[in-house]
N, C-alpha and C. Protein backbone atom coordinates (compact mmCIF):
# COMPACT_ATOMS: atom_id res chain seq x y z
N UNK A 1 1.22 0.51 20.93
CA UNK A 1 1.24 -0.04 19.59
C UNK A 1 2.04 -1.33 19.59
N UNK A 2 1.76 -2.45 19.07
CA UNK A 2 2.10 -3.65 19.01
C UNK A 2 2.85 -3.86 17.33
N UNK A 3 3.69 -4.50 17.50
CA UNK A 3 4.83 -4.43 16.46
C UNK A 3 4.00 -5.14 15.12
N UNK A 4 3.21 -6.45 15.36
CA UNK A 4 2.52 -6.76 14.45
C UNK A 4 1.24 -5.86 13.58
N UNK A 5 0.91 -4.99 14.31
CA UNK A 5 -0.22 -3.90 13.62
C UNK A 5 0.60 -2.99 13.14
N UNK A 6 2.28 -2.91 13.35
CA UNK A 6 2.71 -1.73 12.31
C UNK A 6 3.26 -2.18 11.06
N UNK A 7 4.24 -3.43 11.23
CA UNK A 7 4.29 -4.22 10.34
C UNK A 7 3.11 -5.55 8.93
N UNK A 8 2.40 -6.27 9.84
CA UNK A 8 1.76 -6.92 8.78
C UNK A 8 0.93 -6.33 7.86
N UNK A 9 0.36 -5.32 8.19
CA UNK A 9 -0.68 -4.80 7.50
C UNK A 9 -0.29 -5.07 6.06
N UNK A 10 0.54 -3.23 6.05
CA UNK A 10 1.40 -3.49 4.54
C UNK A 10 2.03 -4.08 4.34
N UNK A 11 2.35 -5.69 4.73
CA UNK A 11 3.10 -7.13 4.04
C UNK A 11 1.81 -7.33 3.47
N UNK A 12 0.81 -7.39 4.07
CA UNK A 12 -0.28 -8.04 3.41
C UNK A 12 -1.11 -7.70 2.33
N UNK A 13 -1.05 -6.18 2.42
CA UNK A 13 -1.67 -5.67 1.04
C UNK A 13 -0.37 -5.29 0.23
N UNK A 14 0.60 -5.29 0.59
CA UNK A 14 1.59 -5.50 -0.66
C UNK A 14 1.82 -6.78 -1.59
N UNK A 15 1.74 -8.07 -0.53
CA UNK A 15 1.24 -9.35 -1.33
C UNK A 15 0.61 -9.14 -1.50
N UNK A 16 -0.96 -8.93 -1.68
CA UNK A 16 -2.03 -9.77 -2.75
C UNK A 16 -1.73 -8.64 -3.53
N UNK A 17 -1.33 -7.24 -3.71
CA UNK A 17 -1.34 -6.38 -4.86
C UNK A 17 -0.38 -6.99 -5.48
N UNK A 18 0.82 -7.58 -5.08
CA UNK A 18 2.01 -8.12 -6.07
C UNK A 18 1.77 -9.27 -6.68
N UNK A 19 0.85 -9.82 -5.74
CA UNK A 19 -0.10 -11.85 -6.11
C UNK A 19 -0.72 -11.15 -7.78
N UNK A 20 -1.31 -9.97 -7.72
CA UNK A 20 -2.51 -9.69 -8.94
C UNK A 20 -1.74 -9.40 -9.36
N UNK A 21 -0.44 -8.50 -9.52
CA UNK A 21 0.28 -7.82 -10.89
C UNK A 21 0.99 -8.91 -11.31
N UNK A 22 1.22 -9.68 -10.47
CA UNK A 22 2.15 -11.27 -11.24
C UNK A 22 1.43 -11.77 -12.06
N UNK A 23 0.10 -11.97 -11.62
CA UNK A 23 -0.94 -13.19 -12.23
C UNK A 23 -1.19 -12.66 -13.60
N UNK A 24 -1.27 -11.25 -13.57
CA UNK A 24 -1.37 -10.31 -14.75
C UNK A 24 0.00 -10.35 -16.03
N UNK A 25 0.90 -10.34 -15.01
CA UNK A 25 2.31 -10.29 -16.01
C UNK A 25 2.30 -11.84 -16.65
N UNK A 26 2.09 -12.78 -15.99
CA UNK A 26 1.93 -14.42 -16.45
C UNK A 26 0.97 -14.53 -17.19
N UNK A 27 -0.50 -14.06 -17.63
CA UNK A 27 -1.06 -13.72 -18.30
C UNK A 27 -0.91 -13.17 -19.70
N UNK A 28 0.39 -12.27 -19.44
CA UNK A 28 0.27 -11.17 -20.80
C UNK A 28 -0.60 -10.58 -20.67
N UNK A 29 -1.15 -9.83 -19.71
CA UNK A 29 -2.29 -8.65 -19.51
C UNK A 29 -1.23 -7.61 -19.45
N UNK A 30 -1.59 -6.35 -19.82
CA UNK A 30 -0.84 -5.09 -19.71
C UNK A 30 -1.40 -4.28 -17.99
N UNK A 31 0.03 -4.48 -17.42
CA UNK A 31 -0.36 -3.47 -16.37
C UNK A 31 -0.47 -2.06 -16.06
N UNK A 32 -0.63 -1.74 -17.57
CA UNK A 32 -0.91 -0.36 -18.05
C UNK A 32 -2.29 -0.02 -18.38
N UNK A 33 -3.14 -0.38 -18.22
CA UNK A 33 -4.29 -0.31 -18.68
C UNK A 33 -5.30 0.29 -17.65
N UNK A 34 -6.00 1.00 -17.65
CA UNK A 34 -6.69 1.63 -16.75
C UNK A 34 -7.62 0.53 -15.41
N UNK A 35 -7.79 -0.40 -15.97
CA UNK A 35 -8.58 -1.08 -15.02
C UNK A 35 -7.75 -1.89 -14.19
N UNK A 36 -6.41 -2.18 -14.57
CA UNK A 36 -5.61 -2.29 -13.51
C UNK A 36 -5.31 -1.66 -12.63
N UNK A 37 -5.25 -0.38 -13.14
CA UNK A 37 -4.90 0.85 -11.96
C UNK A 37 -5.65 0.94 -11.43
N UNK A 38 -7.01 0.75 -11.65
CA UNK A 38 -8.37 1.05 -10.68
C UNK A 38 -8.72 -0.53 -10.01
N UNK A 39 -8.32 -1.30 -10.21
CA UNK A 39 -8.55 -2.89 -9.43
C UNK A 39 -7.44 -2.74 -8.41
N UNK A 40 -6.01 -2.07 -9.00
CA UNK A 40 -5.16 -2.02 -7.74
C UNK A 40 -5.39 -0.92 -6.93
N UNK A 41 -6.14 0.07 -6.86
CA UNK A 41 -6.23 1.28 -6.22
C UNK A 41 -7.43 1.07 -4.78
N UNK A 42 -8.16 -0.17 -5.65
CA UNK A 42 -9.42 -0.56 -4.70
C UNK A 42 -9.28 -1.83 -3.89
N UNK A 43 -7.76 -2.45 -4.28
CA UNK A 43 -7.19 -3.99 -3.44
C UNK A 43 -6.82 -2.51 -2.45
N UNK A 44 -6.19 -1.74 -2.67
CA UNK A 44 -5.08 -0.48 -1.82
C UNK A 44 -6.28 -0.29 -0.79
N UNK A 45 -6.94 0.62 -0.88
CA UNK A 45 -8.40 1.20 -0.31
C UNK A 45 -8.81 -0.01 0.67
N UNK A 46 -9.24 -0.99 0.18
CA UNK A 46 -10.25 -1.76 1.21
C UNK A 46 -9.18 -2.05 2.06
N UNK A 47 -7.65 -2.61 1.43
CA UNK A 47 -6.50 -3.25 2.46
C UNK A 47 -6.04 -2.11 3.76
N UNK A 48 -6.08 -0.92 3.06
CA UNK A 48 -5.87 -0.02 4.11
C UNK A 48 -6.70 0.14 5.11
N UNK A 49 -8.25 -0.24 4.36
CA UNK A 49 -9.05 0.13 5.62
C UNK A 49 -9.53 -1.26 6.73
N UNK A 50 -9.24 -2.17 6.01
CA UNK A 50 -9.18 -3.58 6.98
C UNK A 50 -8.11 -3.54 7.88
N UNK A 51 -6.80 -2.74 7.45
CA UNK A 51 -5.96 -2.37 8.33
C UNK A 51 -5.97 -1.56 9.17
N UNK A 52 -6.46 -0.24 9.08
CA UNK A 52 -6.70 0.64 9.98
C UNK A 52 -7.82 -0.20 11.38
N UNK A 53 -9.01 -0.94 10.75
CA UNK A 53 -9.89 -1.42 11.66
C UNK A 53 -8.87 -2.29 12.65
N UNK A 54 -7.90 -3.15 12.20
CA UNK A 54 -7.00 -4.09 12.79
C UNK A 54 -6.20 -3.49 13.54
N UNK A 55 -5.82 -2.10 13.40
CA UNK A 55 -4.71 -1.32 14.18
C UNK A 55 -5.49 -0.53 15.31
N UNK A 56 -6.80 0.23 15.01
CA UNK A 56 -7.55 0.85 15.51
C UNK A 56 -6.78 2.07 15.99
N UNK A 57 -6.47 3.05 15.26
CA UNK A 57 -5.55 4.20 15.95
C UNK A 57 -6.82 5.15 16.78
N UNK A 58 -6.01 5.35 17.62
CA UNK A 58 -7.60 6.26 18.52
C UNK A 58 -7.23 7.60 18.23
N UNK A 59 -6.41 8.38 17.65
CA UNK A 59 -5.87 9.70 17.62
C UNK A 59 -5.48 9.69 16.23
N UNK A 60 -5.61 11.38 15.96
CA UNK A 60 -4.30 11.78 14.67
C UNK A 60 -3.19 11.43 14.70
N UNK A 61 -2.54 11.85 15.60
CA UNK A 61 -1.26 11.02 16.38
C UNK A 61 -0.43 9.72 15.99
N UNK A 62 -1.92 9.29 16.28
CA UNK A 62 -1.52 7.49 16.49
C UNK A 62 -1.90 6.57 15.24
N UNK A 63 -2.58 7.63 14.23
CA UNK A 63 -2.83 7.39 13.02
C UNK A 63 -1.84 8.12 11.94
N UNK A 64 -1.42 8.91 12.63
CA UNK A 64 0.00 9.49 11.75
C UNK A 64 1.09 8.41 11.82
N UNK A 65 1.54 8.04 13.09
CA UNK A 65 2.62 7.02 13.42
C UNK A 65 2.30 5.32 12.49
N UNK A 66 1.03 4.92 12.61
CA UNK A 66 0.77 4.18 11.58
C UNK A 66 0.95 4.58 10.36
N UNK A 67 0.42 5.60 10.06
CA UNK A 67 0.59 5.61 8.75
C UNK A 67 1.81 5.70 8.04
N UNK A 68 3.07 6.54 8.59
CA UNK A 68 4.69 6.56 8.36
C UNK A 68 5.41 5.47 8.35
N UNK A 69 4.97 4.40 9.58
CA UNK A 69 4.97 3.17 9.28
C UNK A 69 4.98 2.29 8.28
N UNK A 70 3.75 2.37 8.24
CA UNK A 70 2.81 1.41 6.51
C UNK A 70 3.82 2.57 5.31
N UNK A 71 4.15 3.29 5.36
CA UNK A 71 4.69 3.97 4.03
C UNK A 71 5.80 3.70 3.73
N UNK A 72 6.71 3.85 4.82
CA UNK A 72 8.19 2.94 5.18
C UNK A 72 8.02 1.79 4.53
N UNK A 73 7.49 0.91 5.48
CA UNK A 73 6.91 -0.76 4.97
C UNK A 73 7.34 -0.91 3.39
N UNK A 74 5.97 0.38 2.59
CA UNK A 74 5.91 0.19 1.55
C UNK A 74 6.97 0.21 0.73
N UNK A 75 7.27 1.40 0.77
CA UNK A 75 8.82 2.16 0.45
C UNK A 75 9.72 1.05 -0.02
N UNK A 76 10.35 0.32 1.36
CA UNK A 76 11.15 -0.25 1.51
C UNK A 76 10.55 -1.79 0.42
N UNK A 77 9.50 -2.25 0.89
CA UNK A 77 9.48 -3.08 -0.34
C UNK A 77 9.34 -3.00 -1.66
N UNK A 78 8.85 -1.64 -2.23
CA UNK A 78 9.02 -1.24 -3.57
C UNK A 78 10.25 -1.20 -3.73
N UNK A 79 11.59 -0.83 -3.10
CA UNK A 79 12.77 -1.08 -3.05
C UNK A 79 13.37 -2.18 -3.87
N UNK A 80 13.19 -3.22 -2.72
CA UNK A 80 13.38 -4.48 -3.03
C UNK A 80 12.43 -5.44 -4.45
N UNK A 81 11.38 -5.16 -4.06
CA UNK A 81 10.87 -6.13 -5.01
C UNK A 81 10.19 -5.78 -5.96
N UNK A 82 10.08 -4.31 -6.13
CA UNK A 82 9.70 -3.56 -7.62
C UNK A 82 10.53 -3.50 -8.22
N UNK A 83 11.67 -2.49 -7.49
CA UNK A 83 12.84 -1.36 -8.72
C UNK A 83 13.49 -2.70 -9.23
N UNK A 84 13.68 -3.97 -8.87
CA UNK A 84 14.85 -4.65 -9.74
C UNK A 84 14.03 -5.01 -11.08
N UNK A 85 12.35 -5.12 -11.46
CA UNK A 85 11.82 -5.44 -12.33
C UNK A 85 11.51 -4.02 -13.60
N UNK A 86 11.37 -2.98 -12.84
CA UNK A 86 10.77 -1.32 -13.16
C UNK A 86 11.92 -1.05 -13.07
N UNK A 87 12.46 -0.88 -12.63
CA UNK A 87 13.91 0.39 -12.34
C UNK A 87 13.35 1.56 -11.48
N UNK A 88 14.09 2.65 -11.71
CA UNK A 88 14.11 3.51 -10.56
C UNK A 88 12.85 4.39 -10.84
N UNK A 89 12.68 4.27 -12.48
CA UNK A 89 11.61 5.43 -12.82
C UNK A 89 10.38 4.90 -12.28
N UNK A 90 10.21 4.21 -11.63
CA UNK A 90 8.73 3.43 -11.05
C UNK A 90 8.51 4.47 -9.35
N UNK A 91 9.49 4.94 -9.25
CA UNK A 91 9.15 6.40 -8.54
C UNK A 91 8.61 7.30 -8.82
N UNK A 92 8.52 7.70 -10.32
CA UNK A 92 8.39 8.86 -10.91
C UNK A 92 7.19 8.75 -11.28
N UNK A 93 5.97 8.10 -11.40
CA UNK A 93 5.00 7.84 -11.69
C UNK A 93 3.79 8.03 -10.69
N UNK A 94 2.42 8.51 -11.09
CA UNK A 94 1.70 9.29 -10.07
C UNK A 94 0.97 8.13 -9.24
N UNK A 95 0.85 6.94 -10.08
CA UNK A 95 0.16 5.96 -9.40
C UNK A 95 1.13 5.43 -8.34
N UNK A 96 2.26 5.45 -8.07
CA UNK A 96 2.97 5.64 -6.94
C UNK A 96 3.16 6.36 -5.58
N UNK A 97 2.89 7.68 -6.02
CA UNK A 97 2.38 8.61 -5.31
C UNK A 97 1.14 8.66 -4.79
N UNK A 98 0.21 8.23 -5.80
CA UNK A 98 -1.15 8.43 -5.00
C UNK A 98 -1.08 6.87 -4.22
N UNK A 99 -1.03 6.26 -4.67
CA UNK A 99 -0.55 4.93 -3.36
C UNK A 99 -0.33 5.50 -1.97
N UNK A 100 1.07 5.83 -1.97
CA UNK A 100 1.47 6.33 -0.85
C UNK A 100 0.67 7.48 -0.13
N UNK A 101 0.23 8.41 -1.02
CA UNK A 101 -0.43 9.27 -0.26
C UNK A 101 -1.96 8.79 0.39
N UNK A 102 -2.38 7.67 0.34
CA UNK A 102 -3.44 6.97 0.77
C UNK A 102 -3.11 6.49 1.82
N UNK A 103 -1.80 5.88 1.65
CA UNK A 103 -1.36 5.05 3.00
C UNK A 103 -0.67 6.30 4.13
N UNK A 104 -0.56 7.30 3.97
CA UNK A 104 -0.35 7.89 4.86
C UNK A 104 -1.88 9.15 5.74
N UNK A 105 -2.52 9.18 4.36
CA UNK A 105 -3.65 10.06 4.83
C UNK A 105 -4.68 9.21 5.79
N UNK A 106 -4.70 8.02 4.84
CA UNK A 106 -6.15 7.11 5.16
C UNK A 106 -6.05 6.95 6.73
N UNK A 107 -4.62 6.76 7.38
CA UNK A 107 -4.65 6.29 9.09
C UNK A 107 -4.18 7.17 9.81
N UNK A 108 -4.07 8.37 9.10
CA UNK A 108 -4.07 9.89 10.00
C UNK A 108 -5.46 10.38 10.00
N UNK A 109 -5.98 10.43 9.15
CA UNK A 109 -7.43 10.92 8.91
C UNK A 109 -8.34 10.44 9.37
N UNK A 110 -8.30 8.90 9.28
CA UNK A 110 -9.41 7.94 9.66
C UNK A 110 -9.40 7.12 11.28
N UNK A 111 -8.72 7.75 12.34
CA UNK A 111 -9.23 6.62 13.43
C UNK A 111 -10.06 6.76 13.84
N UNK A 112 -9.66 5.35 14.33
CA UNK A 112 -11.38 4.74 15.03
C UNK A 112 -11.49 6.03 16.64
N UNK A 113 -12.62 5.72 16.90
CA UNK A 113 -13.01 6.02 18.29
C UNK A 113 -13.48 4.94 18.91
């Protein structure tokens, strides 16, 4: 495993998902609204799976280790560059969860052969 396929992935679909919720907040669009959640759920989906193709895990294994990875990644930048805007309760919310649980299933579940 090469340090750039564990890292960039989720830099990259964490920017453009943070690029759209900005463009949205500068807007005055509500990022409460259902079609946000479903425009960000499907930037999530395709980014994960352009990532997985880019990482190519050949095993459960090696798609588990990615995926703990990318969740970390995430984790750690919801950290930083969510909670100071949301606060802490931006944990507590399911669209958080199901995030994460994508990024950990999608590259345990899904490698390539």
């Amino acid at each position: 495993m090469h340090w750039k396929k564990l890292i960039l992935p989720p830099i990259a679909i964490y920017a453009v998902i943070f690029l759209f919720v900005t463009v949205l907040i500068g807007a005055h669009i509500s990022t409460e609204v259902i079609w946000v959640t479903i425009v960000n759920f499907v930037i999530m989906i395709i980014g994960l799976y352009l990532a997985i193709s880019y990482a190519k895990p050949k095993n459960l294994k090696e798609g588990l280790i990615y995926g703990l990875i990318w969740l970390a990644v995430f984790f750690l930048l919801d950290i930083i560059l969510t909670v100071p805007f949301t606060g802490w309760n931006y944990f507590f919310g399911w669209k958080t969860w199901v995030a994460y649980g994508l990024t950990l299933l999608m590259p345990t579940l899904w490698p390539k052969k």
